[in-house]
Each structure stands twice: as structure tokens, then as C-alpha cells.
Protein backbone atom coordinates (compact mmCIF):
# COMPACT_ATOMS: atom_id res chain seq x y z
CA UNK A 1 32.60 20.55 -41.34
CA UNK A 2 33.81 21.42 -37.82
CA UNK A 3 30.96 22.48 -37.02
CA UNK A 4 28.72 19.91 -37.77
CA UNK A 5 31.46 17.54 -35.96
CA UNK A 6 31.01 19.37 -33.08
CA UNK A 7 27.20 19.07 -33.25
CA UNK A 8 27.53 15.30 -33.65
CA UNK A 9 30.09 14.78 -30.90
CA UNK A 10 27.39 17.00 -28.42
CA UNK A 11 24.70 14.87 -29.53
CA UNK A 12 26.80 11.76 -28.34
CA UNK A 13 27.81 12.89 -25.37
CA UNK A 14 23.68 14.12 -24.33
CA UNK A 15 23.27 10.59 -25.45
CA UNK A 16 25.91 8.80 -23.11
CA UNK A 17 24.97 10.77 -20.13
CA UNK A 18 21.37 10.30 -20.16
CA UNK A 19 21.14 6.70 -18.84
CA UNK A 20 23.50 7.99 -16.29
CA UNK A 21 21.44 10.93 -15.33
CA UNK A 22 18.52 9.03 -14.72
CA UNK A 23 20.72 5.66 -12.94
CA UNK A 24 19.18 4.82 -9.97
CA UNK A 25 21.54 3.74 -7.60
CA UNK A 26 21.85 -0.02 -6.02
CA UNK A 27 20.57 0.32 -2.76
CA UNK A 28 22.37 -2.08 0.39
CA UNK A 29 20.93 -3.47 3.58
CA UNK A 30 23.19 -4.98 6.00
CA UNK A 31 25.57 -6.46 2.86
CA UNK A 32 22.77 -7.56 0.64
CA UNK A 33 22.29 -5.44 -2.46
CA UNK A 34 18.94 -4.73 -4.47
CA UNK A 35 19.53 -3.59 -7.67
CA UNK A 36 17.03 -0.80 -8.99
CA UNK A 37 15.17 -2.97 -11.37
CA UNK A 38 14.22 -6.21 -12.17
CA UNK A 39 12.44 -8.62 -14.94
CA UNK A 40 9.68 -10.72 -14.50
CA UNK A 41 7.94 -12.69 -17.33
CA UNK A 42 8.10 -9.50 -20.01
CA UNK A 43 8.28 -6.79 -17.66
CA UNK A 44 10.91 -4.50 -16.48
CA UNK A 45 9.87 -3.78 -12.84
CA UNK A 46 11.44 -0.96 -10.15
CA UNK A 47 12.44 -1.38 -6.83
CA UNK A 48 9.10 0.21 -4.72
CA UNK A 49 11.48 -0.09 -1.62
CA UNK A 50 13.73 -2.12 0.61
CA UNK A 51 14.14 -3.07 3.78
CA UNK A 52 14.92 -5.04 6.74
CA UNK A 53 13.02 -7.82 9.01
CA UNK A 54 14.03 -7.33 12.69
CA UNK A 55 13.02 -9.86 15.77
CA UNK A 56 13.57 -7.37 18.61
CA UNK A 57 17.28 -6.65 17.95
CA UNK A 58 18.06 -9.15 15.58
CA UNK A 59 18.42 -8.87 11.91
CA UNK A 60 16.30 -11.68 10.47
CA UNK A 61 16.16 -11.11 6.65
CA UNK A 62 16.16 -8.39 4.05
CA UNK A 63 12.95 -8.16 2.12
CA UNK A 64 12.74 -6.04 -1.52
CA UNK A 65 9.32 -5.09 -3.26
CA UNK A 66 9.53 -4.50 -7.32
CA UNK A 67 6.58 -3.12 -9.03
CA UNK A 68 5.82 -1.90 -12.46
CA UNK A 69 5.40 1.45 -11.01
CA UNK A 70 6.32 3.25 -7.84
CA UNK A 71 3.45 2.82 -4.71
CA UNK A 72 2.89 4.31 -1.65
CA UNK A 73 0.45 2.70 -0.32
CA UNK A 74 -1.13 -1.34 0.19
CA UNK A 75 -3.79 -0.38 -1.30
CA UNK A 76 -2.12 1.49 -4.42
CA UNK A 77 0.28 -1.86 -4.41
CA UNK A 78 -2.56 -4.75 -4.80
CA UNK A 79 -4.40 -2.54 -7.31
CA UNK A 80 -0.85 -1.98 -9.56
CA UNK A 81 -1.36 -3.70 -12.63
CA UNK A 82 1.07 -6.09 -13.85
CA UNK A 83 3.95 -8.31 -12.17
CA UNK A 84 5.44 -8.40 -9.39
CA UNK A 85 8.09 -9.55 -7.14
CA UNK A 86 8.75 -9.65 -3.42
CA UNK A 87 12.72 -10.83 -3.12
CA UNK A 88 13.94 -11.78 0.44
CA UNK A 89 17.28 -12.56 1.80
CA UNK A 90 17.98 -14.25 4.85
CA UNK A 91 20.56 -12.56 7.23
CA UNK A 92 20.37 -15.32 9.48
CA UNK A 93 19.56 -19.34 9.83
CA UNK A 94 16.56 -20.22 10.37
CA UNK A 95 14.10 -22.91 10.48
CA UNK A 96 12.46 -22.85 7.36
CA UNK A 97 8.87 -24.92 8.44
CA UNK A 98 8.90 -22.32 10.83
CA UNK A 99 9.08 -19.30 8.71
CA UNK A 100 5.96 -21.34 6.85
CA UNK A 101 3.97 -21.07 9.67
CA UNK A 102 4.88 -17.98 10.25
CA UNK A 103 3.77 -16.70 6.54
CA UNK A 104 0.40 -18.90 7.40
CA UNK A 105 -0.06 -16.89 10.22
CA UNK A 106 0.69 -13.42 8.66
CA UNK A 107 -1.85 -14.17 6.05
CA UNK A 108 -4.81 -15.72 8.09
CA UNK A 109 -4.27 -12.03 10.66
CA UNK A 110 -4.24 -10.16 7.40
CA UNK A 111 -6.51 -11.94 4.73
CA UNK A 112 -10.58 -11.27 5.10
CA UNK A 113 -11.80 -14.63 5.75
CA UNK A 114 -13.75 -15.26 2.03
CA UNK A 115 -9.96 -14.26 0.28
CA UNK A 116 -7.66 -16.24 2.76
CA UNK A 117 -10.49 -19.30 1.92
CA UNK A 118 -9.39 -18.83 -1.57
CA UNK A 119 -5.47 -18.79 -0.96
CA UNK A 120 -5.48 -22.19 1.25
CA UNK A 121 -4.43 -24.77 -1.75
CA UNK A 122 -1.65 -22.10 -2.22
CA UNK A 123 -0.84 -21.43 1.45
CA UNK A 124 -0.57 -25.41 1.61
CA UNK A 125 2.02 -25.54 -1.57
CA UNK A 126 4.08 -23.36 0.18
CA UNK A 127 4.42 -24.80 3.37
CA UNK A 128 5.14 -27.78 1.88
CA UNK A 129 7.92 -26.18 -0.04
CA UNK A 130 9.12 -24.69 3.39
CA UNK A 131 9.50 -28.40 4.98
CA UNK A 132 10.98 -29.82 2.20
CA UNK A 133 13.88 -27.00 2.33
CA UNK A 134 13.87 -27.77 5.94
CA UNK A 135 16.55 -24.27 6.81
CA UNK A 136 17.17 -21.19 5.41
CA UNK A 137 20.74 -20.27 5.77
CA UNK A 138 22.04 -16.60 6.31
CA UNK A 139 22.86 -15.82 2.57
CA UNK A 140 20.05 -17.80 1.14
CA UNK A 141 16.93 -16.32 -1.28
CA UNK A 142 13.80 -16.92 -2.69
CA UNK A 143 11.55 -14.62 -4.39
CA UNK A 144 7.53 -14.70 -4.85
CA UNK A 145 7.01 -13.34 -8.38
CA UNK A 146 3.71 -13.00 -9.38
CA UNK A 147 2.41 -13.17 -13.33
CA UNK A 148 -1.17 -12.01 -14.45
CA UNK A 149 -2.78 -14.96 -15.89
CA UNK A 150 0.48 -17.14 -14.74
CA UNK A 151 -0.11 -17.05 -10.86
CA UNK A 152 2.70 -17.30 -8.25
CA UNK A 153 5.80 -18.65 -8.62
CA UNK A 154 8.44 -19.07 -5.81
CA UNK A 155 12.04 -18.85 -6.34
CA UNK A 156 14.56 -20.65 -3.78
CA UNK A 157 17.85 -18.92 -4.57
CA UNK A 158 16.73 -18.05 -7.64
CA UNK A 159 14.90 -21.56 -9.16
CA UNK A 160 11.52 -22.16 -9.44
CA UNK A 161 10.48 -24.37 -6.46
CA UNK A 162 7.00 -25.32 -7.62
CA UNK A 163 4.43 -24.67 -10.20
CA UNK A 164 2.81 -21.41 -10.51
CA UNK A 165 0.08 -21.44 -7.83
CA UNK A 166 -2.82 -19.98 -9.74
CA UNK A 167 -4.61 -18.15 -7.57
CA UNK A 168 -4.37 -14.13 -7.72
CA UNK A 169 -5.76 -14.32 -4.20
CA UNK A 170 -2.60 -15.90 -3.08
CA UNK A 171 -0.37 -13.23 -4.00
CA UNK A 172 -2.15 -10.81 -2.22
CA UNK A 173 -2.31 -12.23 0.85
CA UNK A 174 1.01 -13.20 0.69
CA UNK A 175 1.89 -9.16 0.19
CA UNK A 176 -0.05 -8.56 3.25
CA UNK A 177 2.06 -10.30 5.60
CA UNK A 178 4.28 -7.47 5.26
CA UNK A 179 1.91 -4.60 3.77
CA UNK A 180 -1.26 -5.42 5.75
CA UNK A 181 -3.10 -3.83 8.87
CA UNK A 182 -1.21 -6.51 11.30
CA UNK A 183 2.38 -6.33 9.64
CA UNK A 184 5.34 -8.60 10.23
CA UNK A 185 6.69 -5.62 10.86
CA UNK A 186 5.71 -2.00 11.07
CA UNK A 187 8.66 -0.35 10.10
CA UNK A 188 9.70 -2.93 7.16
CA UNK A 189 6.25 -1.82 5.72
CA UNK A 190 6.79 1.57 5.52
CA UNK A 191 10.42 0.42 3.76
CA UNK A 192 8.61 -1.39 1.19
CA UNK A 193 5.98 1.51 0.75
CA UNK A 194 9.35 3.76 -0.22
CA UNK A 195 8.93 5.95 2.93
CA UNK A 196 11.91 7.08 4.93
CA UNK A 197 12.76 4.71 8.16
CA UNK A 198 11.33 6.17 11.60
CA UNK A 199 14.46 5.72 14.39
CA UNK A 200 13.65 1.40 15.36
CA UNK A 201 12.53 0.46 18.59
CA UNK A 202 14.51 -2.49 19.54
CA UNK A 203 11.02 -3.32 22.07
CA UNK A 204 8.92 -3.45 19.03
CA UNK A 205 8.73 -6.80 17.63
């Protein structure tokens, strides 16, 4: 009897401590915490990596990529099947049309012509969305989840904004503002991709 109490109480215990061997720890940028996992539509997804937007010395936002399953590269990201999310939070005010143009931008300089043509109706929805908000305020989120055979959705502080954009073409030029040859930023990139931070150049824009 003892003995087979002690075998059951062992089992227990492995079982407790297993979640907790494998916990992944919250990771924080500059306040704003990402939590190791997240859902989207039926999927439990994993934070790829984290990090944060800088405009020379100036923190601008914090920007989180969750996949199905860890990637280190763009190309390994667009190909992962499945959802995804891209969650950003701003660490400063800022005009929000502007940050529209801005994501217009980053997609036309990353986008091959024929698959930024493709992404326009979607690229119009969402700077739309941006002038209706009008600013961002330090504190402020949204997230761009994406949904195989949903499309795009955007999240302002975690409510869907507008409908799904449709598009799978939209998604991934949207990723490539951040992932593509002519980043937003070099070093946020590499964050994303799960690679550790090179020492920032407060020169490098």
C-alpha cells in the first residue's frame, strides 16, 4: 500500500512539473509584455520573436511575431502554414495616417510589383482604418492576424477594425515591411526572426 502511494504521489508530482519544465517565459520590451503563446481562429501559435521599432534614438513601438512554429528566416515565415499574428504596441504617440503611409510605403519597397498589385484593395482598407483612428497613443495596440481561407483581420486594441481583407497577398506584404529585403528596421527583423540583438546604432534609422 505504501508503496504504491508513493508511486502515485511521484507520478503527480512528474505530472505538475512538466508544464513548468517546458514554461516559456513572458518576454518584456521597454514595459510591454508578450506572452509566449497566443490563439488565433483554432490555433495555438508561439511567439517567433519580439522586438522593438527605433527612429534613430527613439523608441517608436514594440512589434511581436506568433507563428504556428518557430522560423528563422522570411522566407521559412511566408511559407509556415497556418495563422498568424503580428501584435504591435505603440511606445509613443503618433500620427496614425502617417504610420499608414508609412506601412504603404514599406510594402510597395518590399512587394514584387505583380503581388503588391494584388494587395492594393487591402493596402487601401487599411489606410482608411489608419485615418479614421486618426493617433495612436503610447499604450495603444492592434494586431494583423491572418486566417487561411479567412484573410486578414486587424485588431485596434484588441477589436476587429474591419472585415477580413481576403487577400493572402496582403498578409505577406504586410510581413515584409518588417521581414523584407528593405526593412523598417534591420535590427527589429532579426528580433522577429528569434536571433539575438546586434549592439543598435543610434545613426541607423
Amino acid at each position: 500500500m505504501i508503496r504504491r502511494r508513493f508511486v502515485v504521489c511521484a507520478a503527480l508530482a512528474a505530472l505538475l512539473a512538466a508544464p513548468l519544465a517546458h514554461a516559456q517565459p513572458v518576454t518584456e520590451l521597454a514595459g510591454v509584455k508578450y506572452e509566449p503563446g497566443a490563439q488565433v481562429g483554432n490555433a495555438r501559435l508561439l511567439l517567433n520573436g519580439a522586438g522593438i521599432r527605433y527612429k534613430a534614438v527613439f523608441k517608436v513601438y514594440t512589434a511581436g511575431l506568433y507563428l504556428g512554429t518557430k522560423a528563422a528566416t522570411t522566407e521559412a515565415v511566408l511559407a509556415a502554414p497556418g495563422p498568424k499574428r503580428m501584435h504591435i504596441v505603440m511606445l509613443r504617440d503618433i500620427d496614425a495616417n502617417e504610420l499608414g503611409k508609412l506601412f504603404t510605403r514599406g510594402m510597395q519597397d518590399n512587394s514584387p510589383r505583380e503581388e503588391f498589385s494584388k494587395s492594393i484593395a487591402g493596402t487601401i482598407r487599411l489606410s482608411e482604418l489608419f485615418s479614421a483612428k486618426k493617433k495612436l497613443a503610447a499604450g495603444e495596440s492592434f494586431s494583423v492576424d491572418y486566417v487561411p481561407g479567412v484573410g486578414t483581420t486587424v485588431l485596434i486594441n484588441g477589436k476587429a477594425s474591419i472585415e477580413p481583407i481576403k487577400e493572402p497577398e496582403f498578409f505577406a506584404s504586410l510581413l515584409k515591411i518588417w521581414l523584407g529585403n528593405n526593412p523598417a528596421d534591420a535590427q527589429l527583423k532579426d528580433a522577429l526572426l528569434g536571433k539575438a540583438p546586434a549592439p543598435r546604432d543610434p545613426f541607423n534609422n
